[in-house]
Protein backbone atom coordinates (compact mmCIF):
# COMPACT_ATOMS: atom_id res chain seq x y z
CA UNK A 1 -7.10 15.31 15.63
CA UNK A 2 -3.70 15.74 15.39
CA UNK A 3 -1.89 13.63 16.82
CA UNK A 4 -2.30 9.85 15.75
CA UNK A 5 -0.78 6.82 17.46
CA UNK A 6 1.28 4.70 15.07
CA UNK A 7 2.87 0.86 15.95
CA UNK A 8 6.42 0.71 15.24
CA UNK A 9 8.61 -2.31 16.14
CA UNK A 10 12.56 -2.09 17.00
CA UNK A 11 13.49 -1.76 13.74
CA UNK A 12 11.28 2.36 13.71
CA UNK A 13 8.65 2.97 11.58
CA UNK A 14 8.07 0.34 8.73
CA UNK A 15 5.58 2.73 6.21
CA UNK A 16 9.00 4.45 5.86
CA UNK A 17 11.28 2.07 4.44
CA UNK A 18 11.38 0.79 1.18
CA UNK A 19 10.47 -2.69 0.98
CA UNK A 20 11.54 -3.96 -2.68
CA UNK A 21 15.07 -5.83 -2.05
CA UNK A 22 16.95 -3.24 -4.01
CA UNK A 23 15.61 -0.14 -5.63
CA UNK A 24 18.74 0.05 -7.83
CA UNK A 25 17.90 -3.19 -9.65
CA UNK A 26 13.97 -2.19 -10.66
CA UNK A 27 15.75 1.02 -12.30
CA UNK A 28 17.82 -0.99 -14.28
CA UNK A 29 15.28 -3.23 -15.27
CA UNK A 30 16.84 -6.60 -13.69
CA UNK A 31 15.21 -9.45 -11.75
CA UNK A 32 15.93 -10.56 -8.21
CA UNK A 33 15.88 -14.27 -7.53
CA UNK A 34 12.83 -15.65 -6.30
CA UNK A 35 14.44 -16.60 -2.44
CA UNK A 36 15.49 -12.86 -1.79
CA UNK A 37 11.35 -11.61 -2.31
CA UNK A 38 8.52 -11.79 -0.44
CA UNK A 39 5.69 -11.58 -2.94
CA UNK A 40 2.34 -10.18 -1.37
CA UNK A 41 -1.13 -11.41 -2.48
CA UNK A 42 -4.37 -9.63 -2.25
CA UNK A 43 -8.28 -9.85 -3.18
CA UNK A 44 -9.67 -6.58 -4.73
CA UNK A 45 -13.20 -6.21 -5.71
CA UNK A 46 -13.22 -2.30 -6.28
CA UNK A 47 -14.17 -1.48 -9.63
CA UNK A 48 -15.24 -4.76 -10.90
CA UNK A 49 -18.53 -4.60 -10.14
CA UNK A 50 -18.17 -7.36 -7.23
CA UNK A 51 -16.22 -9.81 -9.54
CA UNK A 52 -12.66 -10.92 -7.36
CA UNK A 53 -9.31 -10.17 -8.79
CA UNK A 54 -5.69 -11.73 -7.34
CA UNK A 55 -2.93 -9.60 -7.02
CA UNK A 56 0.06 -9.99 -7.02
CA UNK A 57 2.29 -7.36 -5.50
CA UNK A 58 6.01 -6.44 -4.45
CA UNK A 59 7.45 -8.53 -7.50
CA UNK A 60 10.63 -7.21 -8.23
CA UNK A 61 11.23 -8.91 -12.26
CA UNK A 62 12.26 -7.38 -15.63
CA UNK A 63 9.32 -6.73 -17.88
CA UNK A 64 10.24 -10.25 -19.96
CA UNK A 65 10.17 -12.06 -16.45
CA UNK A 66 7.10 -10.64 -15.15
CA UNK A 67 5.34 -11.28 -18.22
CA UNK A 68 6.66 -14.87 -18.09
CA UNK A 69 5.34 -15.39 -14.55
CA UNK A 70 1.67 -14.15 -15.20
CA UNK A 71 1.62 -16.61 -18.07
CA UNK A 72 2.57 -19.11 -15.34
CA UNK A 73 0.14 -18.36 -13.12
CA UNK A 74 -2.61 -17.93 -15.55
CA UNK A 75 -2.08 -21.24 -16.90
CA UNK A 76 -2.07 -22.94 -13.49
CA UNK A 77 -5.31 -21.06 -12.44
CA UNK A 78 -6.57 -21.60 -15.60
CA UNK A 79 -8.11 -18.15 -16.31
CA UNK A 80 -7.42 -15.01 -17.69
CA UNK A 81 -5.46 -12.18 -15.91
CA UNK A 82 -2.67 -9.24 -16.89
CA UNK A 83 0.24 -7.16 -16.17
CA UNK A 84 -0.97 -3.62 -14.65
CA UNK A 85 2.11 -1.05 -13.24
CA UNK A 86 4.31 -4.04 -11.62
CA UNK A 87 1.41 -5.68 -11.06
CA UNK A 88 0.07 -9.11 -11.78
CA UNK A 89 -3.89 -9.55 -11.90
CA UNK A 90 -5.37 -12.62 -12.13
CA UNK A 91 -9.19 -13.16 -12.69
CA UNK A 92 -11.30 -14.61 -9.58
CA UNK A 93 -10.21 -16.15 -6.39
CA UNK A 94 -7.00 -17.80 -6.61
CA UNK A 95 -4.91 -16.41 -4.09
CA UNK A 96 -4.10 -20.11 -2.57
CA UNK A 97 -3.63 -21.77 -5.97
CA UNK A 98 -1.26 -18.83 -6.71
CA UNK A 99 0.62 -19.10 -3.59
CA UNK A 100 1.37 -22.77 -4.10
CA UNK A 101 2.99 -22.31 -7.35
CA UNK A 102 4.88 -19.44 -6.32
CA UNK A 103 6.38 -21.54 -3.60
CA UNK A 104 7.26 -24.41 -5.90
CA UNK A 105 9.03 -21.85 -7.68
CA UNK A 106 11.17 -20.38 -4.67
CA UNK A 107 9.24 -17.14 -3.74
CA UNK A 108 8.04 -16.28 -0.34
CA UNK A 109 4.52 -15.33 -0.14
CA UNK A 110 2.51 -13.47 2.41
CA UNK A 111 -1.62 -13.76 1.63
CA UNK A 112 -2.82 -10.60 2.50
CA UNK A 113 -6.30 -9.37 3.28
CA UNK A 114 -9.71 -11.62 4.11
């Protein structure tokens, strides 16, 4: 099959647009304030033998910053978790704990996934 059927709103085809808030900065190695992301959290199993990880994607922070926040969120959770490739994991399932503190701290946040 060939030819595939793909949703697109007004604005064309999302999958093609870059959705960090400005490429330029994550080069550079700066941090965008916390009311210009959208932060993205998912559950992911894979790999871990059935045990739940939180993700946290689409943070756009320096490497100090980033670090920073996972100790944040780690501490709040209270568990364990890491910094993977832009990444934050957090052990278990604490994708609504996480979201509440990442709104207290000006971020928007999307939950995504079951």
């Amino acid at each position: 099959m060939t030819n595939k059927t793909v949703w697109s709103s007004e604005s064309g085809d999302l999958r093609k647009k870059d959705l960090t808030p400005n490429p330029s900065l994550m080069k550079r190695g700066e941090s965008v304030p916390p009311q210009q992301q959208m932060i993205y959290l998912h559950r992911e199993t894979s790999g871990r033998n059935g045990t739940p990880v939180s993700l946290v994607k689409n943070l756009v922070l320096s490497k100090e910053d980033l670090k920073a926040l996972a100790k944040k969120l780690k501490q709040g959770c209270g568990t364990g978790g890491t910094v993977k490739d832009g990444v934050i994991e957090i052990q278990g399932e604490h994708r609504q704990k996480i979201s509440e503190i990442l709104i207290k701290l000006g971020y928007k946040v999307k939950i995504a996934g079951g």
